[in-house]
C-alpha atoms as a PDB file:
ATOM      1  CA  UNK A   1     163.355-101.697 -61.135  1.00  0.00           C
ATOM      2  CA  UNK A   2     161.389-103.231 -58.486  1.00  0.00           C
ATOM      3  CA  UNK A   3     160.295-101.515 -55.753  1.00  0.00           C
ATOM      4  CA  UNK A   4     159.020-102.192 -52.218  1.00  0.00           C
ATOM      5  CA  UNK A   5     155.786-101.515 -53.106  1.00  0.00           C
ATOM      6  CA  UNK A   6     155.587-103.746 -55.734  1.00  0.00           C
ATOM      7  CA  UNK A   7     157.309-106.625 -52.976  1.00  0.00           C
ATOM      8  CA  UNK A   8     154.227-105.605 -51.050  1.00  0.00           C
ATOM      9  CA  UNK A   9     151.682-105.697 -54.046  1.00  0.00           C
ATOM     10  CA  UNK A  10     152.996-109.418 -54.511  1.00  0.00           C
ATOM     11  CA  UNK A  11     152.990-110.439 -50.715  1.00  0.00           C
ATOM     12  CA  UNK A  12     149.186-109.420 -50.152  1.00  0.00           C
ATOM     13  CA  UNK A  13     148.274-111.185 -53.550  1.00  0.00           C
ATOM     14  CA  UNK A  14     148.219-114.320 -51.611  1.00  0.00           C
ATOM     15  CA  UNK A  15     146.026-114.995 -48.577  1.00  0.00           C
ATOM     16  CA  UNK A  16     148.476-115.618 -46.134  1.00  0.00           C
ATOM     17  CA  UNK A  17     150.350-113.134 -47.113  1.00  0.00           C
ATOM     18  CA  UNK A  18     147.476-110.472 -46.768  1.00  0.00           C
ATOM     19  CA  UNK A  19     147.046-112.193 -42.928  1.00  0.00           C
ATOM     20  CA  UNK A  20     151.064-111.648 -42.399  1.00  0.00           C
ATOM     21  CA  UNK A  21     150.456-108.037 -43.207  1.00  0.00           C
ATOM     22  CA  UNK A  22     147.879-107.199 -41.559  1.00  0.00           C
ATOM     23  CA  UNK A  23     149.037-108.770 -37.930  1.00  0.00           C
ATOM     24  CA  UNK A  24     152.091-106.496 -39.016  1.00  0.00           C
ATOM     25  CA  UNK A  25     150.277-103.175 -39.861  1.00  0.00           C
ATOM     26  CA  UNK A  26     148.319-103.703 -36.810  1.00  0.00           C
ATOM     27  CA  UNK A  27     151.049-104.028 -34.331  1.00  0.00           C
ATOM     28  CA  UNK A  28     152.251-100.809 -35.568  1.00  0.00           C
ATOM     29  CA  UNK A  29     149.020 -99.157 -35.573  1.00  0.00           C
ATOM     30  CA  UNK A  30     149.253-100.359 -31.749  1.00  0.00           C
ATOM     31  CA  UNK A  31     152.920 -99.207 -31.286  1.00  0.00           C
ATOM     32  CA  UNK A  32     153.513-102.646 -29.805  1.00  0.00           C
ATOM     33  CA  UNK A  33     156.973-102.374 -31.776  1.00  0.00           C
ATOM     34  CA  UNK A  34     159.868-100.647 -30.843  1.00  0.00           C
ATOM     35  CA  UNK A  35     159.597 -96.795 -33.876  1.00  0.00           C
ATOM     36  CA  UNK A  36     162.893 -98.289 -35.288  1.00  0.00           C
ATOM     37  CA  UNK A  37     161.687-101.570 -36.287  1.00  0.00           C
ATOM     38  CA  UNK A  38     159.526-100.266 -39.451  1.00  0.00           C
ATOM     39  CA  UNK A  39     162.426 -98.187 -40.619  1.00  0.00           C
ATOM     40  CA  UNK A  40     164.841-101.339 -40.140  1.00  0.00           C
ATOM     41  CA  UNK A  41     162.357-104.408 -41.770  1.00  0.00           C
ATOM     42  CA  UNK A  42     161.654-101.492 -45.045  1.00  0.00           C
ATOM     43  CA  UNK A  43     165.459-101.399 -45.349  1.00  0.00           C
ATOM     44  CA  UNK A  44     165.890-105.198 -44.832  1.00  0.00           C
ATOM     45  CA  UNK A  45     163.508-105.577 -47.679  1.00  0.00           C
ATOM     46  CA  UNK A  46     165.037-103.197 -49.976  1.00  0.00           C
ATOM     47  CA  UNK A  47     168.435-104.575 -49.599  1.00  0.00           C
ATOM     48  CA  UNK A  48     166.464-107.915 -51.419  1.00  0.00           C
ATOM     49  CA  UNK A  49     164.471-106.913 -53.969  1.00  0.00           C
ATOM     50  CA  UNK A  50     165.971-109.067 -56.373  1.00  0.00           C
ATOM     51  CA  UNK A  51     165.598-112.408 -54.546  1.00  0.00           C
ATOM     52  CA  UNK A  52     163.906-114.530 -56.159  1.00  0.00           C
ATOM     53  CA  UNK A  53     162.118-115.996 -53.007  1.00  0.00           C
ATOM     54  CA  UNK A  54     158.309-115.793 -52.681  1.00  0.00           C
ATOM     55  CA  UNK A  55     157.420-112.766 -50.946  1.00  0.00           C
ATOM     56  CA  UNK A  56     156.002-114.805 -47.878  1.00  0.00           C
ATOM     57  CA  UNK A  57     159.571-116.274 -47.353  1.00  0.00           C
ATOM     58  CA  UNK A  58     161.250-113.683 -48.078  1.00  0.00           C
ATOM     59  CA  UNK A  59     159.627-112.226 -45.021  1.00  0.00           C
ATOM     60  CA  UNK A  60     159.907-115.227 -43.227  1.00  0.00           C
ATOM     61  CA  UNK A  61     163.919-115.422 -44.278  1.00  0.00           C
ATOM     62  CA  UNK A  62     163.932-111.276 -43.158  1.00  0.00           C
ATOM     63  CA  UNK A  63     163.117-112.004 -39.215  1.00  0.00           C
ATOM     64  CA  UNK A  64     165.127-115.158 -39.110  1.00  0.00           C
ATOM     65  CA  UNK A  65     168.429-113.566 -40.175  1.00  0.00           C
ATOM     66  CA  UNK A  66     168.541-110.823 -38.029  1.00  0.00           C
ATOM     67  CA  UNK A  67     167.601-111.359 -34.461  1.00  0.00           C
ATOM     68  CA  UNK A  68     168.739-108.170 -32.955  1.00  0.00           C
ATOM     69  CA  UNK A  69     166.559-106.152 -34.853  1.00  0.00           C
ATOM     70  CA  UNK A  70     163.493-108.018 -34.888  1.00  0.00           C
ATOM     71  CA  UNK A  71     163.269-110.664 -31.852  1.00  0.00           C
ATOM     72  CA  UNK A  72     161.498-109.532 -28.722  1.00  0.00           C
ATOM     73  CA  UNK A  73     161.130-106.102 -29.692  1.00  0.00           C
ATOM     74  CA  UNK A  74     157.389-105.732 -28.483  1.00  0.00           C
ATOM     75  CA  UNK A  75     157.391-102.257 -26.701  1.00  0.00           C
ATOM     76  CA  UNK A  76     154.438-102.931 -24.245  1.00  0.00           C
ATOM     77  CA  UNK A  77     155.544-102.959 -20.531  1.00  0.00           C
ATOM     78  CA  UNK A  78     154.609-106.549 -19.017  1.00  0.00           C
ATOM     79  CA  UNK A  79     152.826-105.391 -15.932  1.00  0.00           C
ATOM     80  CA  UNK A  80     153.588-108.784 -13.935  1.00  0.00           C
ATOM     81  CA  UNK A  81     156.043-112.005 -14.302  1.00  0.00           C
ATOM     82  CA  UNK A  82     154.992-115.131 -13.157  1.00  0.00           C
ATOM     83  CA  UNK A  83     155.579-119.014 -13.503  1.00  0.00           C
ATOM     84  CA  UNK A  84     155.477-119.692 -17.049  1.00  0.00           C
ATOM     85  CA  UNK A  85     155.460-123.439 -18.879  1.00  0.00           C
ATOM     86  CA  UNK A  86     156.679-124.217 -22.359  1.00  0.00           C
ATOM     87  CA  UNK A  87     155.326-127.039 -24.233  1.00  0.00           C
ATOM     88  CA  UNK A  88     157.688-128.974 -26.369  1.00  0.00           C
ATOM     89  CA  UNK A  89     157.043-132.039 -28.565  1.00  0.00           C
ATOM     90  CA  UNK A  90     159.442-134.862 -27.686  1.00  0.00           C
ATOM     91  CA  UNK A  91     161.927-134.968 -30.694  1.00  0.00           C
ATOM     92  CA  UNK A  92     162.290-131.623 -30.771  1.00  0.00           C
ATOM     93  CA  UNK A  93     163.497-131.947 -27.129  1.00  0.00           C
ATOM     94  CA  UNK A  94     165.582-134.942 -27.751  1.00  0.00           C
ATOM     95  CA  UNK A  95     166.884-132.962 -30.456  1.00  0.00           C
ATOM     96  CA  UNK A  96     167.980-129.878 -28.672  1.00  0.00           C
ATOM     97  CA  UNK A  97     168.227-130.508 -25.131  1.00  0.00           C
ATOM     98  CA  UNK A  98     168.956-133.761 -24.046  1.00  0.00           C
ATOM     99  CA  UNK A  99     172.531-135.447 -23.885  1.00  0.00           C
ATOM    100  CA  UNK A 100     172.048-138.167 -25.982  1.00  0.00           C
ATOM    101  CA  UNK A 101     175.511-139.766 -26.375  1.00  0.00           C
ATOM    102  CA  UNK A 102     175.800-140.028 -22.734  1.00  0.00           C
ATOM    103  CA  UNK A 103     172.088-141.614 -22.746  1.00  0.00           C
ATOM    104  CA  UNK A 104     173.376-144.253 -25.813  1.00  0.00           C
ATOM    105  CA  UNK A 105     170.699-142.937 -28.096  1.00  0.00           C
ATOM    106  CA  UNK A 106     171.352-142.632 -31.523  1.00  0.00           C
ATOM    107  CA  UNK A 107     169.563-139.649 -33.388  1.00  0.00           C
ATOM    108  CA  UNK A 108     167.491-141.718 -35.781  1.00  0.00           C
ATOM    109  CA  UNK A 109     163.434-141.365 -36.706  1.00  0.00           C
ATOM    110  CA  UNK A 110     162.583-142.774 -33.337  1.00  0.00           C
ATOM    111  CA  UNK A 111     164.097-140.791 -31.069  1.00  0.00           C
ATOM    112  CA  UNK A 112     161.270-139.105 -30.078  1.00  0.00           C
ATOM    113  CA  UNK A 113     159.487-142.607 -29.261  1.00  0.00           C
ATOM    114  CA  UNK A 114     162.239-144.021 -27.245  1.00  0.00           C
ATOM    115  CA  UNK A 115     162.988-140.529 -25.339  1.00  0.00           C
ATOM    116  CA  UNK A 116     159.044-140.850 -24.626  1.00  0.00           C
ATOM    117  CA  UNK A 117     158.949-144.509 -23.067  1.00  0.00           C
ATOM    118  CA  UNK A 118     162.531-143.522 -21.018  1.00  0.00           C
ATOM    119  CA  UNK A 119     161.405-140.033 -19.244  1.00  0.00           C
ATOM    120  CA  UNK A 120     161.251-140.160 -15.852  1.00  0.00           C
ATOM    121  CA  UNK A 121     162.933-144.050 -15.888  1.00  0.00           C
ATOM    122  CA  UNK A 122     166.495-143.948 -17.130  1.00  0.00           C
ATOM    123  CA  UNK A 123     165.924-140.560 -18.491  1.00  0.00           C
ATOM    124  CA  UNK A 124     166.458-137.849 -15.612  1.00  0.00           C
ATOM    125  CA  UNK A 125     167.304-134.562 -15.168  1.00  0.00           C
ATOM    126  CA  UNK A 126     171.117-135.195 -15.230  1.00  0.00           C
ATOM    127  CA  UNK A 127     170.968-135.291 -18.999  1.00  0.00           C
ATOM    128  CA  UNK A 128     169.608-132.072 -19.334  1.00  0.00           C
ATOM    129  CA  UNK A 129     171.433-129.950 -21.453  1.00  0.00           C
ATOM    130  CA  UNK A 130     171.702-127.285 -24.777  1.00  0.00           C
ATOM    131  CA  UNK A 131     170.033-124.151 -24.821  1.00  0.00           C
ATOM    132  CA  UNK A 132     165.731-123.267 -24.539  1.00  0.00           C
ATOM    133  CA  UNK A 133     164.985-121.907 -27.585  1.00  0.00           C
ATOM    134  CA  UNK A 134     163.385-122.206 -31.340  1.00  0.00           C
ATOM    135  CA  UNK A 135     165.535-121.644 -34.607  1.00  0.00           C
ATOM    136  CA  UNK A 136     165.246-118.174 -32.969  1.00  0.00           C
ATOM    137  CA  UNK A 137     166.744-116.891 -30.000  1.00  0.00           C
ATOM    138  CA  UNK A 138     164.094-117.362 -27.627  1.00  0.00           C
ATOM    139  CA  UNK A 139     160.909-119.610 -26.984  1.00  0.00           C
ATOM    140  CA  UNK A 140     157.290-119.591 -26.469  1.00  0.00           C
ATOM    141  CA  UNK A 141     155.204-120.234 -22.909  1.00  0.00           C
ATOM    142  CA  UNK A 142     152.606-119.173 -21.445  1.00  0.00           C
ATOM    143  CA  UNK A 143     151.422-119.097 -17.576  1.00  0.00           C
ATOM    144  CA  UNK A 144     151.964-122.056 -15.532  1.00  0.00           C
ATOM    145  CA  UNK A 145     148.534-122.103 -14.049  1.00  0.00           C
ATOM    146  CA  UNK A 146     147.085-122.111 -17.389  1.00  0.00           C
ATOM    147  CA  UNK A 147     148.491-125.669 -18.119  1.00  0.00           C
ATOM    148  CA  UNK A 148     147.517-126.394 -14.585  1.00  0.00           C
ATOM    149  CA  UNK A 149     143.736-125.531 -15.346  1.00  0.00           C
ATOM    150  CA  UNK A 150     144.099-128.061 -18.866  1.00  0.00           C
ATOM    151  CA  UNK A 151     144.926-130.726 -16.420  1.00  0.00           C
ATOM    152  CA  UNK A 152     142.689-130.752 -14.276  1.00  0.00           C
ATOM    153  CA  UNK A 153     139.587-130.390 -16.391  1.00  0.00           C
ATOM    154  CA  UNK A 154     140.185-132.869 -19.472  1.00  0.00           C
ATOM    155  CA  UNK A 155     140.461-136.211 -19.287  1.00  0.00           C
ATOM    156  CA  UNK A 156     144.298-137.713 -19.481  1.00  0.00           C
ATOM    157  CA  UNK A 157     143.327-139.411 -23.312  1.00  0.00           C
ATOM    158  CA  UNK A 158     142.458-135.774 -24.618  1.00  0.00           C
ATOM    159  CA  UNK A 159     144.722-133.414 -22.426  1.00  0.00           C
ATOM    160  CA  UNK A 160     147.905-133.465 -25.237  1.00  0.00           C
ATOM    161  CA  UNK A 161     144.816-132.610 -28.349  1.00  0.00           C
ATOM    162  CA  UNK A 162     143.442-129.655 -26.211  1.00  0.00           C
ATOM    163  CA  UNK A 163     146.948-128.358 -25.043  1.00  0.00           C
ATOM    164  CA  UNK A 164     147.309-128.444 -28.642  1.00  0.00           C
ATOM    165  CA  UNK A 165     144.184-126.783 -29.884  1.00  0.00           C
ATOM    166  CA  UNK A 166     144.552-124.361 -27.451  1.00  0.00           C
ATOM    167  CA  UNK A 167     147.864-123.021 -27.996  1.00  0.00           C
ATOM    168  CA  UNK A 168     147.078-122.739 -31.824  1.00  0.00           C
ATOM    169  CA  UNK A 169     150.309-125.310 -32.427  1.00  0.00           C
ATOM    170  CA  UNK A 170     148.945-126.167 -35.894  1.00  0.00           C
ATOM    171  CA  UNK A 171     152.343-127.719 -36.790  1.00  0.00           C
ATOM    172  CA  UNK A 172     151.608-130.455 -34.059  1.00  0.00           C
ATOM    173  CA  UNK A 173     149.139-133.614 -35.790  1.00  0.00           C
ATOM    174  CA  UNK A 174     147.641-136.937 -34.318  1.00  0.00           C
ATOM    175  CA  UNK A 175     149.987-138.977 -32.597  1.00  0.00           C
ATOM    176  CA  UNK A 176     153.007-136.596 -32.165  1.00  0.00           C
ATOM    177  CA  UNK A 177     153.859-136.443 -27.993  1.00  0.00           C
ATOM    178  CA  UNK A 178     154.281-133.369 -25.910  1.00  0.00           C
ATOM    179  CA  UNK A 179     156.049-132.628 -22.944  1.00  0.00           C
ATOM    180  CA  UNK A 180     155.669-129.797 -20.416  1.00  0.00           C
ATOM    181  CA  UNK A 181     158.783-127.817 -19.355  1.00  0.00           C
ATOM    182  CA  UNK A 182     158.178-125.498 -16.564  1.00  0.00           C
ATOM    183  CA  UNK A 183     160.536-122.615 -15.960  1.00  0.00           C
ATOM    184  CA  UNK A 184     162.433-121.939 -12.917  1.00  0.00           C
ATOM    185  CA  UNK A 185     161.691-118.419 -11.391  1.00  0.00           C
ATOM    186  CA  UNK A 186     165.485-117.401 -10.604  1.00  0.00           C
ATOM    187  CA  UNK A 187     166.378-118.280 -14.288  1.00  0.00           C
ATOM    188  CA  UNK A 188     164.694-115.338 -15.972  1.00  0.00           C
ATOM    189  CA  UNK A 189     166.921-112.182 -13.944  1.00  0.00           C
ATOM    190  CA  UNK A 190     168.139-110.427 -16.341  1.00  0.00           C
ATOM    191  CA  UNK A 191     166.128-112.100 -19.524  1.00  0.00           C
ATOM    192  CA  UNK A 192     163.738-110.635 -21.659  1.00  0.00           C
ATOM    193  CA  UNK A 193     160.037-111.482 -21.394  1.00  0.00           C
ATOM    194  CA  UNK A 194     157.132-109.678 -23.679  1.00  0.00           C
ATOM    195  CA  UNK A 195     154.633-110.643 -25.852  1.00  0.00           C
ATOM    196  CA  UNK A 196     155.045-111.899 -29.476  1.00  0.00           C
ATOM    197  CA  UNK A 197     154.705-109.182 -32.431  1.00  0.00           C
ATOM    198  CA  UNK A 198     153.974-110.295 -35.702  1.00  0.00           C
ATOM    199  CA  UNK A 199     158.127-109.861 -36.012  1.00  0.00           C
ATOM    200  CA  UNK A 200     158.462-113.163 -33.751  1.00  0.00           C
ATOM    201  CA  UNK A 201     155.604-115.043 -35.127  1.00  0.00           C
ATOM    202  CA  UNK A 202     156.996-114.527 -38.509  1.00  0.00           C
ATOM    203  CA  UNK A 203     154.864-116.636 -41.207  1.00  0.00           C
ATOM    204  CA  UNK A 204     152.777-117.932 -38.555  1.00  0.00           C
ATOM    205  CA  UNK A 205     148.579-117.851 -39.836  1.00  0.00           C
ATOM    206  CA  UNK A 206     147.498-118.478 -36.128  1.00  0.00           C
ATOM    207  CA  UNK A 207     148.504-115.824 -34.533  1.00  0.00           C
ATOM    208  CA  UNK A 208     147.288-112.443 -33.002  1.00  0.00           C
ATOM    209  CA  UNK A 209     149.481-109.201 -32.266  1.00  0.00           C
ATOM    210  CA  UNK A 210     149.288-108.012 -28.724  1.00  0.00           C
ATOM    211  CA  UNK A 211     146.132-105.777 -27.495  1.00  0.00           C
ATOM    212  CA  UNK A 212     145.925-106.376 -23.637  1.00  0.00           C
ATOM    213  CA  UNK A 213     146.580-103.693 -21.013  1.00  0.00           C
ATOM    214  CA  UNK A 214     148.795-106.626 -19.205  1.00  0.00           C
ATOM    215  CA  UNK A 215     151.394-106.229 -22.054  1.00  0.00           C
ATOM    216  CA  UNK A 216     150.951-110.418 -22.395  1.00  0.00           C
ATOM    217  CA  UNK A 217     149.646-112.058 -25.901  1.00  0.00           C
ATOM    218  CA  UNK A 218     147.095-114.430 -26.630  1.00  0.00           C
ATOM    219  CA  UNK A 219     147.377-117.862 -28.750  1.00  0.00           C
ATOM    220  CA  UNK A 220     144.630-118.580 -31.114  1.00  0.00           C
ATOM    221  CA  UNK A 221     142.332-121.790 -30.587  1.00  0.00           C
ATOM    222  CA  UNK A 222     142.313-124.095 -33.658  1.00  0.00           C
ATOM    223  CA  UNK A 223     138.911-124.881 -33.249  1.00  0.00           C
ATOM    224  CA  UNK A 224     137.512-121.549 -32.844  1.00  0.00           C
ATOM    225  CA  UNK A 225     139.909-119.301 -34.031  1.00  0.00           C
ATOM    226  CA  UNK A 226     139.091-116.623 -31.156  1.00  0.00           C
ATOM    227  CA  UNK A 227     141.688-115.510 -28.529  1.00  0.00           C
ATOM    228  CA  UNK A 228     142.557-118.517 -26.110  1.00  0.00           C
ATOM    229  CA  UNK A 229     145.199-118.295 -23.337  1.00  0.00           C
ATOM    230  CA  UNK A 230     148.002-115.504 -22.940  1.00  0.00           C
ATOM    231  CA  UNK A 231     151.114-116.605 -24.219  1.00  0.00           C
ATOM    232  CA  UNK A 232     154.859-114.811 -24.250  1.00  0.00           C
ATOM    233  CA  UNK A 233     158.433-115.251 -25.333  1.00  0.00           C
ATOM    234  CA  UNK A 234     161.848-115.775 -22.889  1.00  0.00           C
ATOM    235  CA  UNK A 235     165.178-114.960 -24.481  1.00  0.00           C
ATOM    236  CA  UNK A 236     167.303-117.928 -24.833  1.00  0.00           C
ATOM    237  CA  UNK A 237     167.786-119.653 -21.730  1.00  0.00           C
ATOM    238  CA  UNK A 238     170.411-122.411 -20.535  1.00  0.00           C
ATOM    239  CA  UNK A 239     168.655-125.353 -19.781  1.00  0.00           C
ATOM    240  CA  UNK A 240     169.887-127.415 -16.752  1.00  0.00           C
ATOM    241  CA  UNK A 241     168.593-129.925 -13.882  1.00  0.00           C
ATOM    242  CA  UNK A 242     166.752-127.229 -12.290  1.00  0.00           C
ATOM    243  CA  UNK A 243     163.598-127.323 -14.848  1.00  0.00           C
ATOM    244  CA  UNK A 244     161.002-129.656 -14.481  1.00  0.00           C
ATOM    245  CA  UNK A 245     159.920-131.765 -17.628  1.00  0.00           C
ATOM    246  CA  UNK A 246     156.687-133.464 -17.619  1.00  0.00           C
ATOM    247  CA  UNK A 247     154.233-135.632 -20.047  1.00  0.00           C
ATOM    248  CA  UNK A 248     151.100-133.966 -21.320  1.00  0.00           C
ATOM    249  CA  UNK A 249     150.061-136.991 -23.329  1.00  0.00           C
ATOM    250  CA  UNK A 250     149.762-138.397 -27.072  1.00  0.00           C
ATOM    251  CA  UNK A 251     148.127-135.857 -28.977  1.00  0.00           C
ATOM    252  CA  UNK A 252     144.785-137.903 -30.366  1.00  0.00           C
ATOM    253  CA  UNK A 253     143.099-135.796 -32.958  1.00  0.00           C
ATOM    254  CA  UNK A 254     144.189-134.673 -36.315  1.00  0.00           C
ATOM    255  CA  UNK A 255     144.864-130.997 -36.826  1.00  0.00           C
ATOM    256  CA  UNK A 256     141.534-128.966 -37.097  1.00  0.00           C
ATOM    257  CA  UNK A 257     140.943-127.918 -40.497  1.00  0.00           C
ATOM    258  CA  UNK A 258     141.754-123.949 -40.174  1.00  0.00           C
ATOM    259  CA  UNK A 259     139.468-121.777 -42.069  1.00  0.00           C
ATOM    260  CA  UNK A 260     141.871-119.239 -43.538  1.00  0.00           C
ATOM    261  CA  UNK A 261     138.492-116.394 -44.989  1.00  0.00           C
ATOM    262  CA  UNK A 262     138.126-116.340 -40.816  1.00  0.00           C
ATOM    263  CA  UNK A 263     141.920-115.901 -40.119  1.00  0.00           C
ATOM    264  CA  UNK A 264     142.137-113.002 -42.886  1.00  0.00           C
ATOM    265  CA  UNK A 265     138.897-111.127 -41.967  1.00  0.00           C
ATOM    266  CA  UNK A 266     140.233-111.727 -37.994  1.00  0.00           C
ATOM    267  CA  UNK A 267     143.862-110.144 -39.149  1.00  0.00           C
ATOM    268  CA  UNK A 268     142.602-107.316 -41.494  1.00  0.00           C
ATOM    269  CA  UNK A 269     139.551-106.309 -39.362  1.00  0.00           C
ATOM    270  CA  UNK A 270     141.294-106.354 -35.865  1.00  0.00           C
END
C-alpha cells in the first residue's frame, strides 16, 4: 500500500520537486500558513495515492482543485495596502478580459498582436470586461511605484525584458507583449490581499515563501536569482472601465537560463 511518505520519497527524488518542498516546509516552519492547511494538503494527498500522476502534478493538481483550502491562506498580517499593478501579457488579456465579439475580433493565434496594435485606438476601456484572475481565484501584483521606478530608469526598448526579469515571469520569452493593469483603490474593500505561500505558487521554481516583517512577498530575479521586488495576491476581482491598462513594451530578450543547483540550495537552505 502506498503511503504518503513514500508520495513524498518520490516528489523530492526530482529537483524541482525537492525546491517545491522545501518553499513548503519553510512556510510552515514560518507559520506563514493558516495550522489547518498541513492537516488539509496531508489529507488531500492521501485521498490520491493511487493516481498515477507524477508527484510534482499531483501537487500541482492538489492546490488547483481546491481553492478554499489552499488560496490566499498566508497568515501574516499585511501591515499596509497600497496601489498595486498587475502585469499581464496581451493574449492572456484578450483572452480573459476583453469583449471581443463586440470589438469584431475573432479568437485566433493573433489575437494578442492585433489587441496590441488596437489599445488605446479603437480599443478602450468600454470593452473591459470578465473577471482579474489566473486559473486560480485571484492574481498576482505588486506595488504601483515599483513599476513606476522600472519606467523611469530603463530605456523604452528594454523596459518589457526587465519587468520580466524582475518579476521572475519565466513563462514570458522574447517577443511576447505585456501590458500594465493598475488597480483601482476602492475595488479591493472587502478583498483579500497577502503574500503568496508556496500553496499559491504551486509548481512554480522561482519563487520564495514570505519572510518580511511587512507581511508582503518578494519575486525572484531571473538573472540573479536573489529577492527582487515585493509582490502579493488580490482575490478575484471584477474588472471594469475603472482600471487603467497600459503598454510596458515587447519583451526583447530570451528567457535567462535559470540555474536550478542555485534555486534548490536557495529553497532548502532558506
Amino acid at each position: 500500500m502506498i503511503t504518503f511518505e513514500d508520495w513524498l520519497s518520490a516528489l523530492t527524488s526530482s529537483q524541482e520537486g525537492r525546491i517545491v518542498w522545501a518553499n513548503y516546509q519553510y512556510d510552515l516552519k514560518k507559520h506563514n500558513l493558516e495550522s489547518s492547511v498541513y492537516d488539509d494538503f496531508k489529507s488531500a494527498v492521501e485521498k490520491r495515492l493511487a493516481d498515477s500522476s507524477p508527484p510534482v502534478q499531483l501537487f500541482d493538481a492538489i492546490v488547483n482543485g481546491e481553492p478554499d483550502k489552499f488560496d490566499l491562506k498566508c497568515s501574516r498580517r499585511l501591515l499596509r495596502t497600497e496601489a498595486y499593478s498587475r502585469v499581464i501579457e496581451v493574449t492572456d488579456f484578450a483572452i480573459y478580459n476583453l469583449r471581443l465579439e463586440e470589438l469584431g475580433l475573432e479568437l485566433d493565434e493573433e489575437i494578442g498582436r492585433r489587441v496590441w496594435d488596437k489599445l488605446g485606438v479603437t480599443i478602450t476601456s468600454y470593452y473591459h470586461g470578465g473577471t482579474m484572475k489566473t486559473r486560480r481565484n485571484f492574481f498576482w501584483c505588486l506595488p504601483t511605484h515599483r513599476l513606476d521606478l522600472i519606467h523611469a530608469t530603463t530605456s523604452p526598448a528594454q523596459e518589457a525584458s526587465v519587468v520580466r526579469n524582475k518579476l521572475g515571469l519565466y513563462h514570458i520569452d522574447k517577443n511576447q507583449r505585456l501590458l500594465r493593469i493598475d488597480i483601482p483603490p476602492d475595488v479591493l474593500s472587502g478583498k483579500r490581499v497577502c503574500a503568496p505561500t508556496s500553496l499559491d505558487a504551486g509548481i512554480n521554481i522561482v519563487f520564495a515563501p514570505c519572510d518580511d516583517t511587512r507581511g508582503v512577498g518578494w519575486a525572484l530575479d531571473l538573472e540573479t536569482l536573489s529577492k527582487s521586488v515585493e509582490e502579493l495576491i488580490i482575490e478575484a476581482l471584477t474588472f471594469t472601465a475603472d482600471y487603467t491598462v497600459v503598454k510596458i513594451g515587447i519583451v526583447s530578450e530570451v528567457v535567462p537560463t535559470l540555474n536550478m543547483n542555485t534555486l534548490e540550495a536557495n529553497a532548502v537552505g532558506r
